[in-house]
Protein backbone atom coordinates (compact mmCIF):
# COMPACT_ATOMS: atom_id res chain seq x y z
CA UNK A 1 56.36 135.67 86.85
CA UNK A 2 55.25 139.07 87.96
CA UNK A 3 52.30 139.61 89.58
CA UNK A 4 51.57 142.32 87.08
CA UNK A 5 51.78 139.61 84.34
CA UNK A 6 50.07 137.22 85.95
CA UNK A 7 47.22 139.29 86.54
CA UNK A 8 47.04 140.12 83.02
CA UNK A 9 46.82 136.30 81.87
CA UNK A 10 44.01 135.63 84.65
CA UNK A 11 42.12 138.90 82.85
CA UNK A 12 42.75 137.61 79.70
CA UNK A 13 42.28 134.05 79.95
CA UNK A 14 39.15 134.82 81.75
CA UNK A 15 37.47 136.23 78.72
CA UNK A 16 38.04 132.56 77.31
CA UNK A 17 37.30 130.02 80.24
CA UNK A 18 35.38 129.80 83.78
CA UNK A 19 38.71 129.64 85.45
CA UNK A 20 37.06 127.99 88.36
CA UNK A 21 39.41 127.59 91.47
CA UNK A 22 37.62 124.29 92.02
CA UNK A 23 38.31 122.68 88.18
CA UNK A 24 41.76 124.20 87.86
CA UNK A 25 45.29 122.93 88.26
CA UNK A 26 47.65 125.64 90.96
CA UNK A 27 51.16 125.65 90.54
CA UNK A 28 53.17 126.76 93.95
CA UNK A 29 50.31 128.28 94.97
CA UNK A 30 49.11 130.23 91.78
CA UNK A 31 45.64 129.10 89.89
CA UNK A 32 46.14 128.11 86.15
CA UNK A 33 44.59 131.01 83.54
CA UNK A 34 42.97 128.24 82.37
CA UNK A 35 40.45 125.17 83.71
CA UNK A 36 42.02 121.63 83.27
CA UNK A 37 39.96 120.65 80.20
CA UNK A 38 41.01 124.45 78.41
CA UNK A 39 44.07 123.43 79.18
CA UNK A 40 44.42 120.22 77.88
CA UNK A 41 42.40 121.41 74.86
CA UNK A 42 45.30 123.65 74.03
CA UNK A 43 48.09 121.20 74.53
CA UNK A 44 46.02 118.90 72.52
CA UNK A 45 45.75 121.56 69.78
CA UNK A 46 49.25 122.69 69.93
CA UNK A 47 50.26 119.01 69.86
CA UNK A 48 48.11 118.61 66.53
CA UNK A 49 50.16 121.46 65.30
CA UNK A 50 53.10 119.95 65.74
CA UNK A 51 52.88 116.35 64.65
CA UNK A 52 50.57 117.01 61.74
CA UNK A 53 53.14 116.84 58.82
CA UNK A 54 53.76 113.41 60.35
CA UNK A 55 50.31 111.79 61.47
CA UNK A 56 47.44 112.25 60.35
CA UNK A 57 44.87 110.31 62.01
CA UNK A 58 41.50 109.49 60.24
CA UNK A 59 38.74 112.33 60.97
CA UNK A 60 36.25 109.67 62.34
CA UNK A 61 38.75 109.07 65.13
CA UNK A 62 39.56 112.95 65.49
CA UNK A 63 35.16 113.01 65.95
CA UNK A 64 35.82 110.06 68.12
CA UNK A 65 38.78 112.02 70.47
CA UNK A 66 36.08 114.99 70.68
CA UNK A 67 32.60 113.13 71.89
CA UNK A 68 34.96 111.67 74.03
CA UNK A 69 35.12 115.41 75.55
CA UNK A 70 31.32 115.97 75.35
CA UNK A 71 30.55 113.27 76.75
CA UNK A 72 32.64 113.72 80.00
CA UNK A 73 30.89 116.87 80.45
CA UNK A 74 27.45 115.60 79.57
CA UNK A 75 28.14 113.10 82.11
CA UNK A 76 28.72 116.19 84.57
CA UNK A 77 26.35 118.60 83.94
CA UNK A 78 23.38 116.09 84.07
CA UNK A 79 25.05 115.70 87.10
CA UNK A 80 25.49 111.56 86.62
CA UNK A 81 28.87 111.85 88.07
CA UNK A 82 31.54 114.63 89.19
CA UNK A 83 34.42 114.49 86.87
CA UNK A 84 38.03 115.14 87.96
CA UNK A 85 40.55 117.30 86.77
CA UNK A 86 42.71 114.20 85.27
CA UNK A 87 39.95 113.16 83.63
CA UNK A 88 38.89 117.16 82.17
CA UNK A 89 42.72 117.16 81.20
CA UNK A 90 42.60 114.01 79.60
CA UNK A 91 39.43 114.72 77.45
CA UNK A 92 40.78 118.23 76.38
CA UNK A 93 43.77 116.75 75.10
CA UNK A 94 41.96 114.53 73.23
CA UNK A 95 39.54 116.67 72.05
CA UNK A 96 42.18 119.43 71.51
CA UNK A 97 44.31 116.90 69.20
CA UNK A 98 41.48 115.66 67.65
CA UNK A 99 39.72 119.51 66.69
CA UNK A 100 43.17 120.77 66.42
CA UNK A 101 43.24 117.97 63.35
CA UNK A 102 39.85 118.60 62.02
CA UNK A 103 40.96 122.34 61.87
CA UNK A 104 44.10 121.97 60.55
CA UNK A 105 43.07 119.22 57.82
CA UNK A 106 39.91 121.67 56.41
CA UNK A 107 42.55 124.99 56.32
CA UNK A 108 44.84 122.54 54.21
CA UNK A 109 41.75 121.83 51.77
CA UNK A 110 40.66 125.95 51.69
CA UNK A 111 44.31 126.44 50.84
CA UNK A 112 44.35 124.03 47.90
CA UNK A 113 41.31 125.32 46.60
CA UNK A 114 42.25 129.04 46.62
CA UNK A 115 45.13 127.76 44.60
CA UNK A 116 43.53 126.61 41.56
């Protein structure tokens, strides 16, 4: 990847997440655009996307997958205990999946409705 491009995904990204050094994944050398829970929240949405026509899990476990997220990050901002970037990553996909569902399950109802 050029640096050029790279740049340009940091700039972008940034608009989007903290990108802290400190709560982000680096691969040979390079920071992610993207903080370890952002970027297991978009696997986990891009994973919802995919295997939706196929599962369909209930939305009180897709609420379930996402105050699994709030609370890991409750649990660090009252400052109870640091969490880790396997843990963030973990969460996000979780709560990426489980939103990602949510999301995907309410545009399917707004569809039927506009069609009669």
């Amino acid at each position: 990847m050029t640096d050029r491009l790279y740049r340009a995904m940091m700039s972008i990204c940034g608009l989007l997440c903290h990108q802290r050094p400190d709560r982000s994944f680096f691969i040979r050398g390079r920071q992610f655009p993207v903080c370890a829970r952002c970027t297991g929240v978009y696997i986990g949405e891009f994973a919802a996307l995919l295997s939706y026509r196929f599962i369909k899990p209930p939305a009180a476990l897709c609420i379930v997958f996402c105050a699994v997220m709030l609370a890991d990050w409750l649990i660090q901002f009252f400052k109870i205990r640091e969490s880790t970037n396997f843990r963030r990553l973990i969460t996000g996909l979780l709560c990426g999946y489980g939103g990602g569902n949510l999301a995907i399950r309410l545009f399917v109802i707004v569809l039927n409705n506009l069609e009669g």
